[in-house]
Protein backbone atom coordinates (compact mmCIF):
# COMPACT_ATOMS: atom_id res chain seq x y z
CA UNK A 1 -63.32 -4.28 35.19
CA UNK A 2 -65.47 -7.33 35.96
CA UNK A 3 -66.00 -9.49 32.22
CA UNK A 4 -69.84 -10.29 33.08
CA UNK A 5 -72.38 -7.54 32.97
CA UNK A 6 -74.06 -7.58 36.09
CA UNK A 7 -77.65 -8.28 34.10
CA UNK A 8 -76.21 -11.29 32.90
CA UNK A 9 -74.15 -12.49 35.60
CA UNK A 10 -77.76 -12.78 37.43
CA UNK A 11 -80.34 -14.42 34.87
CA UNK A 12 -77.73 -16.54 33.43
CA UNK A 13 -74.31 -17.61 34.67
CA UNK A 14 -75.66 -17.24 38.13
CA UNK A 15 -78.87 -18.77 37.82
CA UNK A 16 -77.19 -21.68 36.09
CA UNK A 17 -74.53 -21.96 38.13
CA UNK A 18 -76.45 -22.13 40.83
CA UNK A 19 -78.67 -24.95 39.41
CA UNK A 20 -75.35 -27.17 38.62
CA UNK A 21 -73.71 -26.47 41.59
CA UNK A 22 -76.60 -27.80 43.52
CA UNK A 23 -77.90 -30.81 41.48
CA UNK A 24 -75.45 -31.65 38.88
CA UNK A 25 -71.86 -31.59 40.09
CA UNK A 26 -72.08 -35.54 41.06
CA UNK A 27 -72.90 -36.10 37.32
CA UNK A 28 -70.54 -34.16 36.23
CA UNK A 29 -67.45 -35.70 38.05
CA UNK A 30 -68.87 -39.32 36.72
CA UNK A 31 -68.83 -38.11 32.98
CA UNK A 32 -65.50 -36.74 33.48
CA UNK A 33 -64.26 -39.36 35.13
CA UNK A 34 -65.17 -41.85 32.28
CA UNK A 35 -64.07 -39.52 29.81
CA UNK A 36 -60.49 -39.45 31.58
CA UNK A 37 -60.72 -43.35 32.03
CA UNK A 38 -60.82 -43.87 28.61
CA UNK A 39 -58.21 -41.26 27.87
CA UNK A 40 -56.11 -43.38 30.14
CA UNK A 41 -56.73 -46.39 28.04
CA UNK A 42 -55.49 -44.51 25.24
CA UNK A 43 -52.47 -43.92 25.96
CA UNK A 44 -52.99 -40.03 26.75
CA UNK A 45 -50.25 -38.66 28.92
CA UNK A 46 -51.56 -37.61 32.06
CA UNK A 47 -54.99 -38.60 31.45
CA UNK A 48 -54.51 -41.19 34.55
CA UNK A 49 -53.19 -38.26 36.89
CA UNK A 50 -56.53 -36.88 35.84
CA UNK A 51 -58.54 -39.78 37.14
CA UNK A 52 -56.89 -39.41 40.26
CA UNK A 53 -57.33 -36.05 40.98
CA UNK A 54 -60.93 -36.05 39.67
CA UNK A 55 -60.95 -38.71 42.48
CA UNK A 56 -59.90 -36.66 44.96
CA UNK A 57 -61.48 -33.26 44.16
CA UNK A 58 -65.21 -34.64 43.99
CA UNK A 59 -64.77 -34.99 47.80
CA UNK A 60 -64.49 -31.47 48.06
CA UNK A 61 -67.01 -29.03 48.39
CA UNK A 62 -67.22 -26.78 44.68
CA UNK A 63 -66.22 -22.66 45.30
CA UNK A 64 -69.94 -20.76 45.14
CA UNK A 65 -70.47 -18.67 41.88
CA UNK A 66 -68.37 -15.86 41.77
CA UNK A 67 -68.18 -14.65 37.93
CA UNK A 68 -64.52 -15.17 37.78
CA UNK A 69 -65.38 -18.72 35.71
CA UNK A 70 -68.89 -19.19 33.52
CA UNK A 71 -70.07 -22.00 34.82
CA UNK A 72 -68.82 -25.64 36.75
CA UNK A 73 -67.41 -27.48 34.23
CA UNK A 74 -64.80 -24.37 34.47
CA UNK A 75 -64.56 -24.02 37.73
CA UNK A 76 -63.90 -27.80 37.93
CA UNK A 77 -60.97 -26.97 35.39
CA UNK A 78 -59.54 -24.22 37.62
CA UNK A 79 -59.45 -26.35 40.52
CA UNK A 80 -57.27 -28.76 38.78
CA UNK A 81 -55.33 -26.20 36.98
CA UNK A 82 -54.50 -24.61 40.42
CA UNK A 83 -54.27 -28.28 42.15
CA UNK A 84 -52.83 -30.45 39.79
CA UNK A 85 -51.29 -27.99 36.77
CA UNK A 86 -51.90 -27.29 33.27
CA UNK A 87 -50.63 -31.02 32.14
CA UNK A 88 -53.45 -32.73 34.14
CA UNK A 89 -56.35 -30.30 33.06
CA UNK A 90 -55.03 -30.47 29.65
CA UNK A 91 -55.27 -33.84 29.41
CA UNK A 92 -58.70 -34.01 29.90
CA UNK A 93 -59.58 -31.42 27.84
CA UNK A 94 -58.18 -33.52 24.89
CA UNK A 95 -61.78 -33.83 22.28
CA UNK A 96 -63.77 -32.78 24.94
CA UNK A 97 -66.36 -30.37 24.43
CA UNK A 98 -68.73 -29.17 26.77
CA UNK A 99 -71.75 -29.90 24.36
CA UNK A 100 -71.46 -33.49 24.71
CA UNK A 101 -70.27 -33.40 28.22
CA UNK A 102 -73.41 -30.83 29.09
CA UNK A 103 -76.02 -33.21 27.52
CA UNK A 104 -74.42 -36.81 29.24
CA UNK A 105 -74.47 -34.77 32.81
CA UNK A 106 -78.35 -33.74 31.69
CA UNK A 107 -79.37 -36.88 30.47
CA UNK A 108 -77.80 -38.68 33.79
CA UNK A 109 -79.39 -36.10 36.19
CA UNK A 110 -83.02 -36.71 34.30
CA UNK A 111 -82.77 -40.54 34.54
CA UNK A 112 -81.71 -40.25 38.45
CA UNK A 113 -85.03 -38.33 38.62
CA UNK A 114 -87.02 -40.38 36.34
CA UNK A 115 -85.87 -43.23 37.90
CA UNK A 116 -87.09 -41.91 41.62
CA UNK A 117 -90.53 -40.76 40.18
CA UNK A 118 -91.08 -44.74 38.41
CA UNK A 119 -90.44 -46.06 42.38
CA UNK A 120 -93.08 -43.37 43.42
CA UNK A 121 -95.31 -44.57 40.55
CA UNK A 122 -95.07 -48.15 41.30
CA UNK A 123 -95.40 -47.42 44.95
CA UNK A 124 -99.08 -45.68 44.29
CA UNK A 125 -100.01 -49.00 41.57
CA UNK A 126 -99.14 -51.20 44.68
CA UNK A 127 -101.10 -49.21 47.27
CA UNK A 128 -104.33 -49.14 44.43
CA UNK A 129 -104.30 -53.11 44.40
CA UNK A 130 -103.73 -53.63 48.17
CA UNK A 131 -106.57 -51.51 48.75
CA UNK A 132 -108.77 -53.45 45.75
CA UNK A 133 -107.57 -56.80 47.81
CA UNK A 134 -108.94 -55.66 50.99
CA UNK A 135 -112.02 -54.20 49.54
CA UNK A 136 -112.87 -56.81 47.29
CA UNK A 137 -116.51 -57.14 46.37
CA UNK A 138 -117.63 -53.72 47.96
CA UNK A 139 -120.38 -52.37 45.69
CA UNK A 140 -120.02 -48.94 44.77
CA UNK A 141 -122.20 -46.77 42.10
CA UNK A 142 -120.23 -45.61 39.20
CA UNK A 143 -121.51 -42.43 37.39
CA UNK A 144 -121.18 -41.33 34.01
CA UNK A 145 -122.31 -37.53 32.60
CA UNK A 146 -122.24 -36.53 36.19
CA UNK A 147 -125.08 -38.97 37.09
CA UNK A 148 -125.48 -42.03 38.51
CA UNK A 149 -125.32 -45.26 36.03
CA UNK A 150 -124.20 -48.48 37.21
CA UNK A 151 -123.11 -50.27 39.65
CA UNK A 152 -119.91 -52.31 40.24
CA UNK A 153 -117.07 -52.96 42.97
CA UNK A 154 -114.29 -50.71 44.52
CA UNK A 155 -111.71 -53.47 43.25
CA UNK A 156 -112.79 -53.35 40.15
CA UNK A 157 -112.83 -48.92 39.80
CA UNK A 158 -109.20 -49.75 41.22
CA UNK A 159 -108.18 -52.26 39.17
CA UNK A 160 -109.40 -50.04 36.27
CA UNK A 161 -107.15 -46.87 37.54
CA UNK A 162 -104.32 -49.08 38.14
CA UNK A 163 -104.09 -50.33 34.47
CA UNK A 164 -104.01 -47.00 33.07
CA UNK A 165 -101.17 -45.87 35.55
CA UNK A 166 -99.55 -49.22 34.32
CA UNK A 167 -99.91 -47.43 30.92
CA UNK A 168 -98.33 -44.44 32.41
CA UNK A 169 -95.71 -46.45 34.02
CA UNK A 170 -95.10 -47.91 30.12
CA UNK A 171 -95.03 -44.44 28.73
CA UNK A 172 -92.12 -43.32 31.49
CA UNK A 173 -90.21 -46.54 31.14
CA UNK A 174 -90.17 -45.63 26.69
CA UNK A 175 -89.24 -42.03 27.45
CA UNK A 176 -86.31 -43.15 30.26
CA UNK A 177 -84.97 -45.60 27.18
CA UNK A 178 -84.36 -42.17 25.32
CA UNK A 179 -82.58 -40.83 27.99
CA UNK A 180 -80.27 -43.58 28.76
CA UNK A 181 -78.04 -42.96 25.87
CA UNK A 182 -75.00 -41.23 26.08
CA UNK A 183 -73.72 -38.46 24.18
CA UNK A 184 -69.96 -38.62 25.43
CA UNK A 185 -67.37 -38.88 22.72
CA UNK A 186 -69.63 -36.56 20.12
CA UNK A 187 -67.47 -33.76 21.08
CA UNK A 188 -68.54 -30.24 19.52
CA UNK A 189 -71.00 -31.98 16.51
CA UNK A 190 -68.32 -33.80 14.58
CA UNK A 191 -67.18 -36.32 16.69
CA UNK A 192 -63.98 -36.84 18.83
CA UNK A 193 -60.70 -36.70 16.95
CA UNK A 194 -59.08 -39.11 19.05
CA UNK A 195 -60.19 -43.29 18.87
CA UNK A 196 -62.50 -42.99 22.09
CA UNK A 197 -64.91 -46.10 22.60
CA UNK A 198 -68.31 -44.19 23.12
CA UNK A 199 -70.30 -47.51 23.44
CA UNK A 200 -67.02 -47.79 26.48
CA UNK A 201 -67.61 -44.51 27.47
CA UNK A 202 -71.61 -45.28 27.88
CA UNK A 203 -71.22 -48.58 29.74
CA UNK A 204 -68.72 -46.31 32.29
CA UNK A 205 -71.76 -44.28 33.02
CA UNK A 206 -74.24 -46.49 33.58
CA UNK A 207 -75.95 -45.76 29.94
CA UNK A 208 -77.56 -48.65 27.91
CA UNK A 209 -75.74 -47.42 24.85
CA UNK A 210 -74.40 -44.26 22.99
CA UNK A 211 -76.28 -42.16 21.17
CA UNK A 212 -74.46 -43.43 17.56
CA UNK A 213 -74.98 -39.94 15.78
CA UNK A 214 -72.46 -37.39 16.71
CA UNK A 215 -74.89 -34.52 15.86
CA UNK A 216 -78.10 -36.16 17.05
CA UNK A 217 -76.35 -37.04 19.92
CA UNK A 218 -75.59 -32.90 20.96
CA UNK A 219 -78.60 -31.27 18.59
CA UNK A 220 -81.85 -33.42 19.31
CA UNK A 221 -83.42 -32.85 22.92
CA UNK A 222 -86.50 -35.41 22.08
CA UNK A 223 -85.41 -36.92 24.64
CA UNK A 224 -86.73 -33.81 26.67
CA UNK A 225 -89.70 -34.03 24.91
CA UNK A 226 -90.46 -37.33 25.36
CA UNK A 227 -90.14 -36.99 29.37
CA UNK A 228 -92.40 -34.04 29.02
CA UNK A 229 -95.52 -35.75 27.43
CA UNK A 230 -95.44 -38.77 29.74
CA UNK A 231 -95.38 -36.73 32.34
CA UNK A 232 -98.22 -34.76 30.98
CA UNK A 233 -100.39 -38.08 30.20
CA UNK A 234 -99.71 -38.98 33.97
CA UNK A 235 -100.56 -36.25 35.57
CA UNK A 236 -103.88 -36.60 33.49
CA UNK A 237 -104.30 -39.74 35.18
CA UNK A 238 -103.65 -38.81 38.78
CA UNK A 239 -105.77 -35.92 38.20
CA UNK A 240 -109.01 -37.61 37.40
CA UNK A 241 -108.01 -39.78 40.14
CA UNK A 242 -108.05 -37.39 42.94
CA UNK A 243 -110.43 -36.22 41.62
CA UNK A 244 -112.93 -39.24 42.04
CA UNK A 245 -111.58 -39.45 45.51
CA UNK A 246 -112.92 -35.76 46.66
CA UNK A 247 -116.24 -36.67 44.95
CA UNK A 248 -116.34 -39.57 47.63
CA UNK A 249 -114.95 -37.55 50.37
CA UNK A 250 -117.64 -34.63 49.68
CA UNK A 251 -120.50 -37.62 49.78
CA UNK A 252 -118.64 -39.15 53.07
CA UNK A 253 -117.35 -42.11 51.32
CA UNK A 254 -113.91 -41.47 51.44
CA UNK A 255 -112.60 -40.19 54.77
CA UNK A 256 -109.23 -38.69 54.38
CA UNK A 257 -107.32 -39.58 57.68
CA UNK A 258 -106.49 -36.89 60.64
CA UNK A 259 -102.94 -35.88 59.44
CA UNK A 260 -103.95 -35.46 56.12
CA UNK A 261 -106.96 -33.43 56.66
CA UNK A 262 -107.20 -29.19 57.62
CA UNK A 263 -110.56 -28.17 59.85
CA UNK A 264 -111.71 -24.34 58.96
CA UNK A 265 -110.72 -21.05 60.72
CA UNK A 266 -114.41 -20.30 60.86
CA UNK A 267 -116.79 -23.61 60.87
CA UNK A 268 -115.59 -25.98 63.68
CA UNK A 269 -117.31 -29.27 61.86
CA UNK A 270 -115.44 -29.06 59.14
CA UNK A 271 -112.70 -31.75 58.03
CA UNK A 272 -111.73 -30.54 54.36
CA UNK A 273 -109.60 -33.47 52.60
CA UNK A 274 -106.75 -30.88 51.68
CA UNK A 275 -104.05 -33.46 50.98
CA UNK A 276 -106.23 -34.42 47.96
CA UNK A 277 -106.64 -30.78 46.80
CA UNK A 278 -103.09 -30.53 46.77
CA UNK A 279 -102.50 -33.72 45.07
CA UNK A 280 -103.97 -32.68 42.23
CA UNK A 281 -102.73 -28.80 41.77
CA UNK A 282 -99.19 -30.87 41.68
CA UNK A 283 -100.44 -33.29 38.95
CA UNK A 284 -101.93 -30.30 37.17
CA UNK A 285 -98.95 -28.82 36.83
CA UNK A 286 -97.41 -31.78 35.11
CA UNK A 287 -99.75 -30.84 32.16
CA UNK A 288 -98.58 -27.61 30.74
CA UNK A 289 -94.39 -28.86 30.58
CA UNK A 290 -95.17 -29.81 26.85
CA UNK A 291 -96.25 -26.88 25.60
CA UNK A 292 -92.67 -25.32 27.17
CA UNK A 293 -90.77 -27.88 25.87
CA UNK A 294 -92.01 -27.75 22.58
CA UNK A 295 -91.48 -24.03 22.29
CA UNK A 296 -87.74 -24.13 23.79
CA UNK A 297 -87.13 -26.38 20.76
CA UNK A 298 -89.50 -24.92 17.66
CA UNK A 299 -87.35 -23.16 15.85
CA UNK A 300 -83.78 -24.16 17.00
CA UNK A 301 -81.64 -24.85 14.31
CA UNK A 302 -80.71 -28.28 14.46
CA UNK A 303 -76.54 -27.54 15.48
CA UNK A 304 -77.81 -25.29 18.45
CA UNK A 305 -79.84 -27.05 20.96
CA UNK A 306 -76.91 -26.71 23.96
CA UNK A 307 -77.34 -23.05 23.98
CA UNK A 308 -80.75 -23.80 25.49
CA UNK A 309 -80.75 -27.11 27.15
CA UNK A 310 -80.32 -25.52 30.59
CA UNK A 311 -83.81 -23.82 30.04
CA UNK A 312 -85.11 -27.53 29.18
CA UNK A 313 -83.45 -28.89 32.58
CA UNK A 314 -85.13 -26.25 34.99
CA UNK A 315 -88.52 -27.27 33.57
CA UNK A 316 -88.04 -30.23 33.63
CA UNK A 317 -86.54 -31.07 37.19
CA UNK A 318 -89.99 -28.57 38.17
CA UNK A 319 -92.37 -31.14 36.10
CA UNK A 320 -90.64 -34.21 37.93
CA UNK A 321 -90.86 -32.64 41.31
CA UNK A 322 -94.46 -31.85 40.76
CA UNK A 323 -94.95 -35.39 39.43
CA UNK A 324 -93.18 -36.91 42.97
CA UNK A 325 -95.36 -34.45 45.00
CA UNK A 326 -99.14 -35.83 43.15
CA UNK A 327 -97.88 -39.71 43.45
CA UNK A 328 -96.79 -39.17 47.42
CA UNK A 329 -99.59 -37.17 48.19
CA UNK A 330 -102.08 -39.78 46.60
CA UNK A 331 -99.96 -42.68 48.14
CA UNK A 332 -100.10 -41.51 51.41
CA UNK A 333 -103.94 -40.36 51.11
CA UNK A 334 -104.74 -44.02 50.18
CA UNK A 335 -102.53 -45.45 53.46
CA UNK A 336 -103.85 -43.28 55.78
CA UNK A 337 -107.71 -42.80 54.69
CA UNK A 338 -110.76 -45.06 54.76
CA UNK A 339 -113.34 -45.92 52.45
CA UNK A 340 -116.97 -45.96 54.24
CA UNK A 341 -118.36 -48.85 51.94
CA UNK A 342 -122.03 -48.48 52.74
CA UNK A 343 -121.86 -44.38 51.99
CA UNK A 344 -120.12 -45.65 48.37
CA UNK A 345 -123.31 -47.57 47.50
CA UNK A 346 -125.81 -44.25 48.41
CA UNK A 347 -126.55 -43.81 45.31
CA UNK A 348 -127.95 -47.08 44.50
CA UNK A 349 -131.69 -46.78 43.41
CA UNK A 350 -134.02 -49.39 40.55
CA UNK A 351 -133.43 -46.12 38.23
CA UNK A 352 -129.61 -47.11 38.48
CA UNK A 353 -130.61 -50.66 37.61
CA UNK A 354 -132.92 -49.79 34.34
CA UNK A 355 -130.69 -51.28 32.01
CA UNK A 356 -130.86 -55.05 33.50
CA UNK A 357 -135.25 -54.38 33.37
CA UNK A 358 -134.33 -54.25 29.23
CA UNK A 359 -132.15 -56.82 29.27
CA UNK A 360 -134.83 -59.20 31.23
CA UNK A 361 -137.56 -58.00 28.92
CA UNK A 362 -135.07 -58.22 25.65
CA UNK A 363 -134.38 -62.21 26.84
CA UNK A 364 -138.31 -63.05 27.04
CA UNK A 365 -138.63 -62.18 23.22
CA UNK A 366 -139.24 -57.95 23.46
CA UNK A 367 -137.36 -55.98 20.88
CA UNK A 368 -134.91 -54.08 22.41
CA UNK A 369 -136.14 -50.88 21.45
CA UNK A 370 -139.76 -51.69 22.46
CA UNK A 371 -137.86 -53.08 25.76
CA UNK A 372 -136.01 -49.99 25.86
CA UNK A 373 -139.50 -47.58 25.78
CA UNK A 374 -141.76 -49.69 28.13
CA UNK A 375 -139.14 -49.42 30.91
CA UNK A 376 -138.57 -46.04 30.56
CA UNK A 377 -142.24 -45.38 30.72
CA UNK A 378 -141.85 -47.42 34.05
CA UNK A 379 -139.37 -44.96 35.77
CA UNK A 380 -139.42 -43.91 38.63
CA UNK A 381 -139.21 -46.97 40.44
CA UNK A 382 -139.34 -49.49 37.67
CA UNK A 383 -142.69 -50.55 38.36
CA UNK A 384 -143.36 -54.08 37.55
CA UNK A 385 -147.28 -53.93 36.81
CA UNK A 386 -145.62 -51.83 33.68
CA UNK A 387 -143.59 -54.01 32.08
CA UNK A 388 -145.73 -57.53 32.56
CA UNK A 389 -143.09 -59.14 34.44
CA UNK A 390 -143.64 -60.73 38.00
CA UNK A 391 -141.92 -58.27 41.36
CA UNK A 392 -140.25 -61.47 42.46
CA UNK A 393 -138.73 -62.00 39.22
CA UNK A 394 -137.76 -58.63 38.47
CA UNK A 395 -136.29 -57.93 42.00
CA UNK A 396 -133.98 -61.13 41.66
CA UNK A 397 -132.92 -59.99 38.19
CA UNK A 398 -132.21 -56.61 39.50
CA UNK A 399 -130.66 -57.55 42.02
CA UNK A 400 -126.46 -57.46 42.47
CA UNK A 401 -126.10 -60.35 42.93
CA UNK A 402 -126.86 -61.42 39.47
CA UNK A 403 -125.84 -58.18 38.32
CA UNK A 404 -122.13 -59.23 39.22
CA UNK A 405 -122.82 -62.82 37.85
CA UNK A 406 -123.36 -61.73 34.63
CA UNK A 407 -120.32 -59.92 33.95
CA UNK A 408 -118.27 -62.69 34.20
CA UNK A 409 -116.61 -61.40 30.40
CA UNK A 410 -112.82 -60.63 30.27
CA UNK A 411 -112.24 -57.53 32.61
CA UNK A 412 -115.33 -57.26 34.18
CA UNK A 413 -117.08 -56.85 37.38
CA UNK A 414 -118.00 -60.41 37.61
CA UNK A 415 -116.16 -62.13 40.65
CA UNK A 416 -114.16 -64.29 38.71
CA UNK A 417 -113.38 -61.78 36.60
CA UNK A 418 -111.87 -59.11 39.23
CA UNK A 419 -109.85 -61.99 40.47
CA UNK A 420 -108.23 -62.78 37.34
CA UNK A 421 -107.69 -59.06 36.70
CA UNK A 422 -106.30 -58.78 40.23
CA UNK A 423 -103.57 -61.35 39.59
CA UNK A 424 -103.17 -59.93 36.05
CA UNK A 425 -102.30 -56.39 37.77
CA UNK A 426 -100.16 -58.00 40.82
CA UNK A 427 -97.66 -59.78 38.37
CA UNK A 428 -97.69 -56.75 35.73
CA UNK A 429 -96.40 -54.50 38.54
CA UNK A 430 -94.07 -57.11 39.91
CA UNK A 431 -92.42 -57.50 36.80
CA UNK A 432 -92.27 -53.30 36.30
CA UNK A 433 -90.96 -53.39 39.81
CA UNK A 434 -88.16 -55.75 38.41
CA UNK A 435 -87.40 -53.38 35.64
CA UNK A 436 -86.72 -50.80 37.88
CA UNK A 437 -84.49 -52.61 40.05
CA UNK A 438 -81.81 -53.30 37.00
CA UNK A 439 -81.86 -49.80 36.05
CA UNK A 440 -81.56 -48.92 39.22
CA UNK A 441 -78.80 -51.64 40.06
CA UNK A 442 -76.69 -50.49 36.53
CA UNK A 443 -76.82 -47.15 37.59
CA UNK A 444 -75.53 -47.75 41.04
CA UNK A 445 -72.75 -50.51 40.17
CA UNK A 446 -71.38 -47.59 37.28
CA UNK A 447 -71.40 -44.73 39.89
CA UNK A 448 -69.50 -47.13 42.38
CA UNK A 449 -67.17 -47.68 40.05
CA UNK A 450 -66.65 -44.16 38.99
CA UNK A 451 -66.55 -42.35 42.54
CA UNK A 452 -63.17 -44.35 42.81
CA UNK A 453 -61.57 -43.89 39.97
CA UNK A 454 -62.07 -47.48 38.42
CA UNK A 455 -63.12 -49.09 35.53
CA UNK A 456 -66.13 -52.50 35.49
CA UNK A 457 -63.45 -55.24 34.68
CA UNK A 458 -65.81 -56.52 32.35
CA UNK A 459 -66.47 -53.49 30.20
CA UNK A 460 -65.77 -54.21 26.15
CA UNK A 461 -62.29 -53.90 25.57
CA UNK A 462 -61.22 -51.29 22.65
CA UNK A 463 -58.07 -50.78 20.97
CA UNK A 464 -55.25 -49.85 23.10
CA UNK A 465 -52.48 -47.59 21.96
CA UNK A 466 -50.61 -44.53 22.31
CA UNK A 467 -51.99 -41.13 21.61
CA UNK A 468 -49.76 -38.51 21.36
């Protein structure tokens, strides 16, 4: 008679199975690996066998689900039960439990993927400020309430989108700090009951520490949460991003290049900007994984979170797979389209330049709000018979020129300005870029070092000793 119920077999241990089998086993092998390492530096008998046949069984493909074991940190066992005896799997079964072992091989598969979605991030900041470079000083008209308002540059509306990403970027980089701590060694909820190192144990995997409380470390999942709202806040971003960009491809202004764009099945002239569209149903999605996060976790006792933390993973990998999807999509739709400067300054009209008539009257000695009423009564057209100013004069103080020259205040349009903030941006992401290369590198040099069985020679010595 089979154990599972067939119900169960299928939304569960299959399902899950299936999910670790496919995108998990690599972290798997690396937390067992460390585990056995330190084991070995214990002084646990046949804890080093272990290493070695961990070695040797990761290069093997792992047996498909077939409901004779629950899930593959057991069928991992069986192998070496069958392989390499009940001494060798014992060994590294020694304080092990598979809540702290589940929530290291989470936390490791997240910050793989967080990590991958930061290099699409910076990739889409760097492709903003190339395009602001090459575009610098293009006047554009900026609307606000769905109406036209003011002008100012391209390079500055992309300097001004890049910043917030660079926000995002921050948010990511906090939330990927919470996820780089290792709960290895907090066994069950108690702790291990033999002497491992867990700060060791964490500098094995590549972690920049332990999480220090045993039952935090298996019983929190903010970490989850965490991931969830940046990604949320960033797809917020991308989303008003794209967008902006359809607005300009609907008004001609932004022309979305051949292999990005669909014509229709019906209307031969048309060249719809699809890969925008799409772009931003991916970043939508990024917006409702709080709300699922938050309910997987309301109302879980605080010793209980491992019973669920596979439904937090699925979600998850979903929200950071949406998340890659928006930033290529965007990334590639600013490489491969073109921005048609003279249809981004259409909308350009005296109406749109009002506001400088006030200021001009406010300057000669006019109360502002008597300013304010006399050029209104002026529009359409700003007509300067109506406000007792010369056309000549008017015209050059309307004009962009000194519209620009004006805003020369700290993150402005003014020329100098956009230059400064152009720098500002170009260093800001070099130095992100730099952050993500010695994550990157740490994680790399530990799973090196793991896939062969070794341990970084330079790794904080414990206390050494025998352990029954």
């Amino acid at each position: 008679m089979a154990r599972w119920h067939r119900v169960f077999r299928r939304w569960v241990l299959a399902r899950h199975y299936r999910f670790a089998r496919e995108a998990l086993v690599p972290h798997f092998f690396d937390a067992l690996t460390a585990y056995a390492l330190e084991l070995s530096r214990l002084g646990v008998p046949h804890a080093k066998e272990a290493v070695a046949a961990l070695r040797e069984l990761r290069t093997l493909p792992l047996p498909s689900f077939t409901g004779e074991v629950e899930d593959v940190f057991f069928s991992i066992e069986a192998q070496l039960l069958e392989h390499w005896g009940e001494e060798v799997a014992g060994a590294l079964r020694r304080g092990l439990s598979r809540n702290d072992l589940d929530l290291t091989v989470f936390r490791a598969y997240l910050k793989d993927r967080a990590l991958l979605l930061l290099g699409d991030l910076l990739r889409l900041r760097k492709a903003l400020l190339a395009r602001a470079r090459a575009h610098f000083g293009v006047p554009l008209v900026l609307s606000t309430h769905h109406r036209p308002a003011q002008p100012t540059t391209l390079d500055h509306y992309l300097l001004g989108v890049e910043a917030l990403l660079a926000r995002d970027t921050e948010r990511l980089f906090r939330a990927l700090s919470g996820m780089d701590r290792s709960p290895l060694g907090a066994s069950a909820l108690a702790g291990n009951p033999y002497p491992v190192d867990r700060r060791r144990l964490a500098h094995l995997l590549g972690f920049a520490g332990p999480v220090e409380h045993t039952l935090d470390a298996v019983a929190s999942g903010d970490y989850a949460l965490e991931l969830a709202a940046a990604l949320a806040l960033l797809g917020t971003s991308l989303t008003r991003l794209a967008t902006d960009l359809l607005r300009w491809a609907e008004a001609g202004a932004f022309l979305v290049g051949e292999s990005l764009a669909q014509g229709s099945s019906f209307m031969p002239q048309k060249r719809n900007p699809v890969v925008l569209e799409h772009a931003r149903i991916y970043a939508a999605r990024l917006l409702g994984g709080v709300g699922t996060l938050l309910a997987l976790n309301h109302n879980t006792p605080f010793t209980d979170l491992n019973d669920h933390s596979t439904g937090v993973l699925e979600p998850l990998s979903e929200l950071l797979e949406a998340g890659e999807g928006a930033l290529e999509l965007l990334w590639v739709a600013l490489e491969e389209s073109q921005f048609v400067e003279e249809r981004l300054l259409s909308e350009l009209s005296p109406e749109v330049m009002a506001s400088e008539a006030v200021d001009l009257l406010v300057r000669k000695g006019l109360p502002l709000r008597e300013a304010y009423a006399r050029v209104k009564a002026a529009l359409p057209g700003v007509r300067p018979e109506t406000l007792g100013v010369e056309r000549e004069e008017l015209l050059h103080w309307m004009g962009l020129e000194g519209f620009f020259a004006r805003r020369e205040v700290l993150g402005g349009a003014g020329p100098r300005a956009r230059a400064e903030a152009l720098s500002e941006a170009e260093r800001r992401l070099k130095e992100d870029q730099k952050r993500l290369g010695a994550l990157r590198a740490r994680v790399r040099a530990a799973r090196f070092l793991l896939a062969r069985g070794l341990e970084d020679p330079q790794a904080e010595e414990g206390q050494e000793g025998e352990v029954g």
